[in-house]
PDB file of N, CA and C in Angstrom:
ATOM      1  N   UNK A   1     202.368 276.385 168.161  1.00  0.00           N
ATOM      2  CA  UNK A   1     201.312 275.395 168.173  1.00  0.00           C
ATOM      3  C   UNK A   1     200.559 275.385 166.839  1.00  0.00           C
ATOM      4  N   UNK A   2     200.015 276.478 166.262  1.00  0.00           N
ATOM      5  CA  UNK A   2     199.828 276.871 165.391  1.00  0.00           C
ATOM      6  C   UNK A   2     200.585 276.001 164.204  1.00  0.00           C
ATOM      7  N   UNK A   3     201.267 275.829 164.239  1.00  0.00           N
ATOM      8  CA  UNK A   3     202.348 275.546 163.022  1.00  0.00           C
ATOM      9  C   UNK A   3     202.215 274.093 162.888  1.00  0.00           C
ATOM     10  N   UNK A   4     202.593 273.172 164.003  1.00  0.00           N
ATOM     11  CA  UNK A   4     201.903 271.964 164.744  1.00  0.00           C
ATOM     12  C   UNK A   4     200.839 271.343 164.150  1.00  0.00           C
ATOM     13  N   UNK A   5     199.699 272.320 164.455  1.00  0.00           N
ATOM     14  CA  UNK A   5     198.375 271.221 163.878  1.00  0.00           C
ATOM     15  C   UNK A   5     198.339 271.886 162.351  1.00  0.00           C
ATOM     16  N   UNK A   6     199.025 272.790 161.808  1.00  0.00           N
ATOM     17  CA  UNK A   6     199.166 272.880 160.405  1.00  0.00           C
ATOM     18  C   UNK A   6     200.130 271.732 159.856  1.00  0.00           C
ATOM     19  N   UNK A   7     200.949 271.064 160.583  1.00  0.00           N
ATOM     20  CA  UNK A   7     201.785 269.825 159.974  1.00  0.00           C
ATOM     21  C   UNK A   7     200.947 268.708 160.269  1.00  0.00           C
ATOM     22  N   UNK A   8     200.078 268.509 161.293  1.00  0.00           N
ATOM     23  CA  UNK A   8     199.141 267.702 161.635  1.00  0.00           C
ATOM     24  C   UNK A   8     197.898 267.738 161.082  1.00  0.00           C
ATOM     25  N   UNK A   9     197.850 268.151 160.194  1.00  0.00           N
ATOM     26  CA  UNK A   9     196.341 268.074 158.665  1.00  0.00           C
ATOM     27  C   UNK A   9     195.491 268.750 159.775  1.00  0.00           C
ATOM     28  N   UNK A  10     195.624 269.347 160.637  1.00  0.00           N
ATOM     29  CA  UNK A  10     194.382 270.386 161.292  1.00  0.00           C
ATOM     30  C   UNK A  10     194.612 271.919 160.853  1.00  0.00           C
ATOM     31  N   UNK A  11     193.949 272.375 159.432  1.00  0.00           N
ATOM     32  CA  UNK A  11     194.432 273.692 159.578  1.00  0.00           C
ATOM     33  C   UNK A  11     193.139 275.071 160.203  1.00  0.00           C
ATOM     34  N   UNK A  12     192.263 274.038 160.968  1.00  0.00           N
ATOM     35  CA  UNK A  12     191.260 274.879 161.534  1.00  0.00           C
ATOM     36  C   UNK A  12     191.635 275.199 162.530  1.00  0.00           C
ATOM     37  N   UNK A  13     192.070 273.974 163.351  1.00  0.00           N
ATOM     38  CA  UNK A  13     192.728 274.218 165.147  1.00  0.00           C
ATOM     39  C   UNK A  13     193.965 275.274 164.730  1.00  0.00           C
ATOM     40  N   UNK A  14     194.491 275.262 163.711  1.00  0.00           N
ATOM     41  CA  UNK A  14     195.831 276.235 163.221  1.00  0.00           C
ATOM     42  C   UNK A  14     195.812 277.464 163.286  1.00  0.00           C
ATOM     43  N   UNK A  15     194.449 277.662 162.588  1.00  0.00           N
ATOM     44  CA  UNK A  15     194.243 278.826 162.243  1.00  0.00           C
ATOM     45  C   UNK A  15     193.194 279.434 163.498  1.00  0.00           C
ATOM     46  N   UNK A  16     192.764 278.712 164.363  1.00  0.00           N
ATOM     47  CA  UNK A  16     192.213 279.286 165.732  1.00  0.00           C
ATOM     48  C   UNK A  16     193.951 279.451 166.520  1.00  0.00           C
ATOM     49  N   UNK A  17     194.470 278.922 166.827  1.00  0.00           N
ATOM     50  CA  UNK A  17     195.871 279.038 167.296  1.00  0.00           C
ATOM     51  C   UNK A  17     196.664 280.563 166.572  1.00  0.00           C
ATOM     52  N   UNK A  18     197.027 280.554 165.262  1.00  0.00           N
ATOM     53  CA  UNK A  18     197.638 281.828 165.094  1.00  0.00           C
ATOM     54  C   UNK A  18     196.599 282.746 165.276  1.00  0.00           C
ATOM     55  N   UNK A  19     195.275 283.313 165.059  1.00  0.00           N
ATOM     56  CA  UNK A  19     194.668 284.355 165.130  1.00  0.00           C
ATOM     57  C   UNK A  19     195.040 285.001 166.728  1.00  0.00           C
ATOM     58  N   UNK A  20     194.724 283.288 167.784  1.00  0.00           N
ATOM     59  CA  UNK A  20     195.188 284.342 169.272  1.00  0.00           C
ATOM     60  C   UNK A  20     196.152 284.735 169.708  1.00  0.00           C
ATOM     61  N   UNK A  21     197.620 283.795 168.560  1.00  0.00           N
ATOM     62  CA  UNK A  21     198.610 284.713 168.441  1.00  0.00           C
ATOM     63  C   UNK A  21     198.716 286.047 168.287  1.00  0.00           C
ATOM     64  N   UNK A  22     198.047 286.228 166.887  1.00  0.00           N
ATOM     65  CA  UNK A  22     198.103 287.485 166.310  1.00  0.00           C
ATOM     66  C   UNK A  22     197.258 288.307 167.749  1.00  0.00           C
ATOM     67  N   UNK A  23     196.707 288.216 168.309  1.00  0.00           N
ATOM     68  CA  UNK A  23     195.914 289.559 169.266  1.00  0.00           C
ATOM     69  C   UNK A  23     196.546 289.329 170.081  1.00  0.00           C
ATOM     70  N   UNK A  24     197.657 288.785 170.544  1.00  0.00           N
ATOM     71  CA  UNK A  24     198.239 288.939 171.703  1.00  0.00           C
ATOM     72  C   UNK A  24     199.308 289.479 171.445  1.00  0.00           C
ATOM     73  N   UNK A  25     200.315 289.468 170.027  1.00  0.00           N
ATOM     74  CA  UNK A  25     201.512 289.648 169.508  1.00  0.00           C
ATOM     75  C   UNK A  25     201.658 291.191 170.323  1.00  0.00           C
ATOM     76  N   UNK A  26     202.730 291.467 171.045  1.00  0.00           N
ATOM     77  CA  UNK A  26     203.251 292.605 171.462  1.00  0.00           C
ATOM     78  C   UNK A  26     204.862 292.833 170.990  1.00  0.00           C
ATOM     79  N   UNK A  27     205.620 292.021 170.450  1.00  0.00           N
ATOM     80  CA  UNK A  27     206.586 291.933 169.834  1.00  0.00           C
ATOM     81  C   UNK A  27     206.224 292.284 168.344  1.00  0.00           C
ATOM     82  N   UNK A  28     206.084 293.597 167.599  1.00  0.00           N
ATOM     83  CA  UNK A  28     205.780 293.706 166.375  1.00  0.00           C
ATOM     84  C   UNK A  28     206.411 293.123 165.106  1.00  0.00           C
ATOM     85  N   UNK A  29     208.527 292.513 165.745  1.00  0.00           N
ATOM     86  CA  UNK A  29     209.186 292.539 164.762  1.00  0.00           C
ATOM     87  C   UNK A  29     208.727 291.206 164.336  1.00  0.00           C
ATOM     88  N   UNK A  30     208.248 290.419 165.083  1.00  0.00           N
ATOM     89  CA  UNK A  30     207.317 288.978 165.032  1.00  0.00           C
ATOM     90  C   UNK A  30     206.075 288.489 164.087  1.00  0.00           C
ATOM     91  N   UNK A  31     205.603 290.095 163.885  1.00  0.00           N
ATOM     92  CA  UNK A  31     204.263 290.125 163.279  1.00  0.00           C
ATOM     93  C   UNK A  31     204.117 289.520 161.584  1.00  0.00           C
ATOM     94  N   UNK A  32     204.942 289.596 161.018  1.00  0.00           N
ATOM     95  CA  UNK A  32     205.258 288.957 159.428  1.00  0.00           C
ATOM     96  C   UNK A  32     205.511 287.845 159.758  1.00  0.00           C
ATOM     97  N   UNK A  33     206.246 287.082 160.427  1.00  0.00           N
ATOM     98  CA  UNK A  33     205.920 285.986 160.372  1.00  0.00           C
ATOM     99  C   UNK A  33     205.107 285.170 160.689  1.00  0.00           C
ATOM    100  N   UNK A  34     204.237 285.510 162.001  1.00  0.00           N
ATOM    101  CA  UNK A  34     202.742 285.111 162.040  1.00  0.00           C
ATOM    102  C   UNK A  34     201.467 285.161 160.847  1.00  0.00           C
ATOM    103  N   UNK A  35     202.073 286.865 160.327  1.00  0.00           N
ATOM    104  CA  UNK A  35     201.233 286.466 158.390  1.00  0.00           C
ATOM    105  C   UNK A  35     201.302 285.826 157.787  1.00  0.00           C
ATOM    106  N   UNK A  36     202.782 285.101 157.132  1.00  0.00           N
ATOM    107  CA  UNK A  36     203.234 284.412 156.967  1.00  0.00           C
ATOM    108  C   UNK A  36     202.824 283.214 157.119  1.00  0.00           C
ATOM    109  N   UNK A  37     202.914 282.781 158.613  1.00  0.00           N
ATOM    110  CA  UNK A  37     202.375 281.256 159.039  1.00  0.00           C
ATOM    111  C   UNK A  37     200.937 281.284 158.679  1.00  0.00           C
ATOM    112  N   UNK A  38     200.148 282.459 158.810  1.00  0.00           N
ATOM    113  CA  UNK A  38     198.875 282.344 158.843  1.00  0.00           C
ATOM    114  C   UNK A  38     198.463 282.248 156.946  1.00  0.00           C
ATOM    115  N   UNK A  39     199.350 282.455 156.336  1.00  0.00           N
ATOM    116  CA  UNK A  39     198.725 282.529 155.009  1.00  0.00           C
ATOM    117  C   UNK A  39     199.055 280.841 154.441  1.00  0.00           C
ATOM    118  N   UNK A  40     199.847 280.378 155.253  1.00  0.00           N
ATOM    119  CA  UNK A  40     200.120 278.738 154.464  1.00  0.00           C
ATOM    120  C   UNK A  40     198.532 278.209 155.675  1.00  0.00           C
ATOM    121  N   UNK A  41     198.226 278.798 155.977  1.00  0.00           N
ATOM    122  CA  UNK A  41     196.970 278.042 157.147  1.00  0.00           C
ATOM    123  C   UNK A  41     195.873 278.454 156.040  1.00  0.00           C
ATOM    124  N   UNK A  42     196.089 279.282 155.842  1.00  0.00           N
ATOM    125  CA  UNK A  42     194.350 280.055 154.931  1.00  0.00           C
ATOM    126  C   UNK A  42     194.474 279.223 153.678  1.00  0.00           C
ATOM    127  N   UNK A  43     195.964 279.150 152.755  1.00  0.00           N
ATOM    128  CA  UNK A  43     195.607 278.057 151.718  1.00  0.00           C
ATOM    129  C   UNK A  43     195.375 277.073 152.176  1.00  0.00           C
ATOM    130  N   UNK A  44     195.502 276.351 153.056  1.00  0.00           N
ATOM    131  CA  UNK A  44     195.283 274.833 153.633  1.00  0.00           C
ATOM    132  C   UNK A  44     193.996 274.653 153.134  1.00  0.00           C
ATOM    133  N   UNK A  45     193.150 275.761 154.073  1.00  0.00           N
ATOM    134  CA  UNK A  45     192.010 276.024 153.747  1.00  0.00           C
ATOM    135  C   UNK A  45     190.827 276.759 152.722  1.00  0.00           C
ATOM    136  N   UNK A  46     191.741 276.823 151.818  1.00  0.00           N
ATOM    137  CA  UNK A  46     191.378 277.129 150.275  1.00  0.00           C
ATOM    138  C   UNK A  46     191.124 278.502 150.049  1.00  0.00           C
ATOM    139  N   UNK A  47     191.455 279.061 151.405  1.00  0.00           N
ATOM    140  CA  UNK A  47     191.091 280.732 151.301  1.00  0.00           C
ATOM    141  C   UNK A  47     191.392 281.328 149.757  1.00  0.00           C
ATOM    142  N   UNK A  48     190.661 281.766 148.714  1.00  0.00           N
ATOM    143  CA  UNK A  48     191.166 282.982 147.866  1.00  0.00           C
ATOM    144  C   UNK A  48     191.649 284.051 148.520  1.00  0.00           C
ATOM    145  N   UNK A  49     191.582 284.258 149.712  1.00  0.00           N
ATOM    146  CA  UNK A  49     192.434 285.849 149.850  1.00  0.00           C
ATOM    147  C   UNK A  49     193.352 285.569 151.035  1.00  0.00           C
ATOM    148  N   UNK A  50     194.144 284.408 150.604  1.00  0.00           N
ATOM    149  CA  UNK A  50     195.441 284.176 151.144  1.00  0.00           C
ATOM    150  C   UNK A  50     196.444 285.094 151.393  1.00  0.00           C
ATOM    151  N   UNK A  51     196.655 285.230 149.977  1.00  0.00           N
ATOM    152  CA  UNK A  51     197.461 286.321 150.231  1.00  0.00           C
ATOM    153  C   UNK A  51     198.002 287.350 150.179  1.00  0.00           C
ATOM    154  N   UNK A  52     196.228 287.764 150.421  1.00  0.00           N
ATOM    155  CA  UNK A  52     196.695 289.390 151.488  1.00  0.00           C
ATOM    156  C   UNK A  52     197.503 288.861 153.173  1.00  0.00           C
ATOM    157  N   UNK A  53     197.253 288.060 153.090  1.00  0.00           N
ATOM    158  CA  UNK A  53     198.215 287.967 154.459  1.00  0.00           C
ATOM    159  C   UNK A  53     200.086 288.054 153.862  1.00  0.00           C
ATOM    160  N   UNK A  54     199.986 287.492 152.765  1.00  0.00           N
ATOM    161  CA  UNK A  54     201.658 287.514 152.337  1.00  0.00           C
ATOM    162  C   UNK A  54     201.914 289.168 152.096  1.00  0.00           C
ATOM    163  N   UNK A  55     200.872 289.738 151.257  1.00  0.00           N
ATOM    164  CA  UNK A  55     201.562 291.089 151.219  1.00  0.00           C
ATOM    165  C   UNK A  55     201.105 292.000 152.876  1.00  0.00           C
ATOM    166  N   UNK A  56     200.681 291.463 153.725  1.00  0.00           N
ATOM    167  CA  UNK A  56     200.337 292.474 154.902  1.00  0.00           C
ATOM    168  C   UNK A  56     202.168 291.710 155.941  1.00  0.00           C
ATOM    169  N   UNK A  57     202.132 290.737 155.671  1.00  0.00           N
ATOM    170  CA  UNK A  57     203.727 290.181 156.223  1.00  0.00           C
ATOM    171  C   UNK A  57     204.774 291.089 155.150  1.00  0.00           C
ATOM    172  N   UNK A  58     204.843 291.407 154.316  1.00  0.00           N
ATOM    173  CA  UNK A  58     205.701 291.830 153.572  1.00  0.00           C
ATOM    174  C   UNK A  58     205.790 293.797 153.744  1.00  0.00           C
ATOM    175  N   UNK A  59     204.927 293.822 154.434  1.00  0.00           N
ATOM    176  CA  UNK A  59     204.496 295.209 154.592  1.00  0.00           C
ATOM    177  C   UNK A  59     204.993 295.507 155.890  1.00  0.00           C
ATOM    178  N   UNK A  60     204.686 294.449 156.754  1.00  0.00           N
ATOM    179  CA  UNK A  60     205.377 294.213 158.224  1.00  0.00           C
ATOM    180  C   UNK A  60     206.621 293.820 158.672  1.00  0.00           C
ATOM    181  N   UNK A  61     207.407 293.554 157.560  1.00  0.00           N
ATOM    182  CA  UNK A  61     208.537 292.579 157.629  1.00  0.00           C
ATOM    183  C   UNK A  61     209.711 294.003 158.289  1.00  0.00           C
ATOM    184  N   UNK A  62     210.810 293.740 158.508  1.00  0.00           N
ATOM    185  CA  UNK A  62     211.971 294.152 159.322  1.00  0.00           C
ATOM    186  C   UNK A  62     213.377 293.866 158.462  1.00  0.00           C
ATOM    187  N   UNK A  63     212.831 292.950 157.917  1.00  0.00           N
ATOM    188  CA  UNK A  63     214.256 292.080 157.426  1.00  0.00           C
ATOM    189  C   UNK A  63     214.300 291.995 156.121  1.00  0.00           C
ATOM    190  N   UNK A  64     215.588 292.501 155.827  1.00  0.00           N
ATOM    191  CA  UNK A  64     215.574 292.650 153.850  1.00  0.00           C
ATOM    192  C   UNK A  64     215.455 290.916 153.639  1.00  0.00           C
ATOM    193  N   UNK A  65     216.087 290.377 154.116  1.00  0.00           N
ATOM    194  CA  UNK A  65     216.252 288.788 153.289  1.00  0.00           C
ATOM    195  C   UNK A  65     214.673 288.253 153.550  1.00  0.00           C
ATOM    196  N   UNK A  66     213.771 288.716 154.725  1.00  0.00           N
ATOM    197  CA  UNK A  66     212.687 288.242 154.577  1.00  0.00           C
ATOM    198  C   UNK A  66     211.765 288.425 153.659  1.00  0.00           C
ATOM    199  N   UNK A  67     212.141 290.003 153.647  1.00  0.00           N
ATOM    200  CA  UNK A  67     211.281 290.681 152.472  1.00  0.00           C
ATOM    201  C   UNK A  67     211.753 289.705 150.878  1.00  0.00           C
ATOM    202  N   UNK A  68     212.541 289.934 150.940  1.00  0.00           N
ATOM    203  CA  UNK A  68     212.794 289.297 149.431  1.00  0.00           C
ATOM    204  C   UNK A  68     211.969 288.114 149.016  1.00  0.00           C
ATOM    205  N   UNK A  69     211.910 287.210 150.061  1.00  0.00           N
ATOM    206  CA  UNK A  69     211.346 285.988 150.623  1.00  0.00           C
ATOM    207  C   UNK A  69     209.993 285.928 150.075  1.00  0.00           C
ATOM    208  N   UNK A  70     209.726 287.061 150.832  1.00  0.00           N
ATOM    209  CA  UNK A  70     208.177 287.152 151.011  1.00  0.00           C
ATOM    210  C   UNK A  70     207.739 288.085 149.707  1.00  0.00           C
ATOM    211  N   UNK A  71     208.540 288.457 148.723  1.00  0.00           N
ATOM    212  CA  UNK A  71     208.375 289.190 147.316  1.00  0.00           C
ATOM    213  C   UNK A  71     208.175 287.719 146.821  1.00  0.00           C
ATOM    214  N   UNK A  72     209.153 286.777 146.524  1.00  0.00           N
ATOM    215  CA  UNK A  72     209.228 285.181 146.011  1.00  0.00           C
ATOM    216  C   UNK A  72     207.679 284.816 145.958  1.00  0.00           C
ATOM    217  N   UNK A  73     207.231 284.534 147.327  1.00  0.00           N
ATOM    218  CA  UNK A  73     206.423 283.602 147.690  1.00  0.00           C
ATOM    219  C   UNK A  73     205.108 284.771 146.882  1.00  0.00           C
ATOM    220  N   UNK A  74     204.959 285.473 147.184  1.00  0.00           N
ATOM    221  CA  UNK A  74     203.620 286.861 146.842  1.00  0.00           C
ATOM    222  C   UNK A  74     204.234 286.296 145.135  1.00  0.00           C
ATOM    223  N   UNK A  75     205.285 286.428 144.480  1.00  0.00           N
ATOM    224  CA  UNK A  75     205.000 286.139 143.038  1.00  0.00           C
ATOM    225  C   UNK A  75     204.236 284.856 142.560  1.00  0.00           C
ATOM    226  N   UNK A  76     204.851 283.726 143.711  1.00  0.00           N
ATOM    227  CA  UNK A  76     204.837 282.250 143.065  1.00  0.00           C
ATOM    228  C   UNK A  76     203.433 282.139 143.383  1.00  0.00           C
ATOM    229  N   UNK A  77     202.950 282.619 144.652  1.00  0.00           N
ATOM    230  CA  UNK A  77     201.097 282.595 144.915  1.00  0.00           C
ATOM    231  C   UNK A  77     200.381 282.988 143.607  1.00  0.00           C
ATOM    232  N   UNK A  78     200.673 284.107 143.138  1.00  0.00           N
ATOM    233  CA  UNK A  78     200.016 284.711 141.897  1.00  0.00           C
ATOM    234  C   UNK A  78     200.258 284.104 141.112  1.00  0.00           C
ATOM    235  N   UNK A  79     201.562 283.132 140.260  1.00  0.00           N
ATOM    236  CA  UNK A  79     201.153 282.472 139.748  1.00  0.00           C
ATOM    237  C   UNK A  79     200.598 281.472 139.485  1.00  0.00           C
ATOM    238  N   UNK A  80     200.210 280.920 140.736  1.00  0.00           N
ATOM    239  CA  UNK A  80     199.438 279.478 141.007  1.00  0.00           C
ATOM    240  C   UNK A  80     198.225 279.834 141.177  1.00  0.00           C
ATOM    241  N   UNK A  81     197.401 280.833 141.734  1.00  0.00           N
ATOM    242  CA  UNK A  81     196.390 281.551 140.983  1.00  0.00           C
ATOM    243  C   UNK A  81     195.994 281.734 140.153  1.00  0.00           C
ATOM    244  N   UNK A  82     196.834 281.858 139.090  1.00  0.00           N
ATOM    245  CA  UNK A  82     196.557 282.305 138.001  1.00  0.00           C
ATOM    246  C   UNK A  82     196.577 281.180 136.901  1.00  0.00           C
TER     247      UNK A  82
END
């Protein structure tokens, strides 16, 4: 749902949607990608500390090809930051 009203220019209802994801998540291998989703929600919303959610998904991740992924995206953030 979450993801939903982030394609639907709502990234407030988005980001109320993944947070009660995140406290309900009991599937941990799941948990990076909810960071993940949640860090394209926080830039929506202009967050500067986006992404610590990319490196807390990258910290959480399971999966080499995700990780790599999520090394990509943590570089290309910093440089658009920067």
């Amino acid at each position: 749902m979450a993801r939903s009203r982030l394609a639907q220019g709502d990234p407030i209802a988005a980001k109320e949607w993944v947070e009660r994801a995140l406290s309900k998540l009991k599937a941990e291998r799941f948990r990076s990608e909810f960071l993940e989703l949640r860090f394209d929600i926080r830039r929506a919303l202009l967050d500067e500390d986006a992404i610590d959610d990319l490196k807390a998904a990258l910290e959480a991740s399971q999966k080499d090809v995700e990780r790599s992924r999520l090394e990509l995206r943590i570089q290309d953030a910093r440089e658009i930051d920067s």
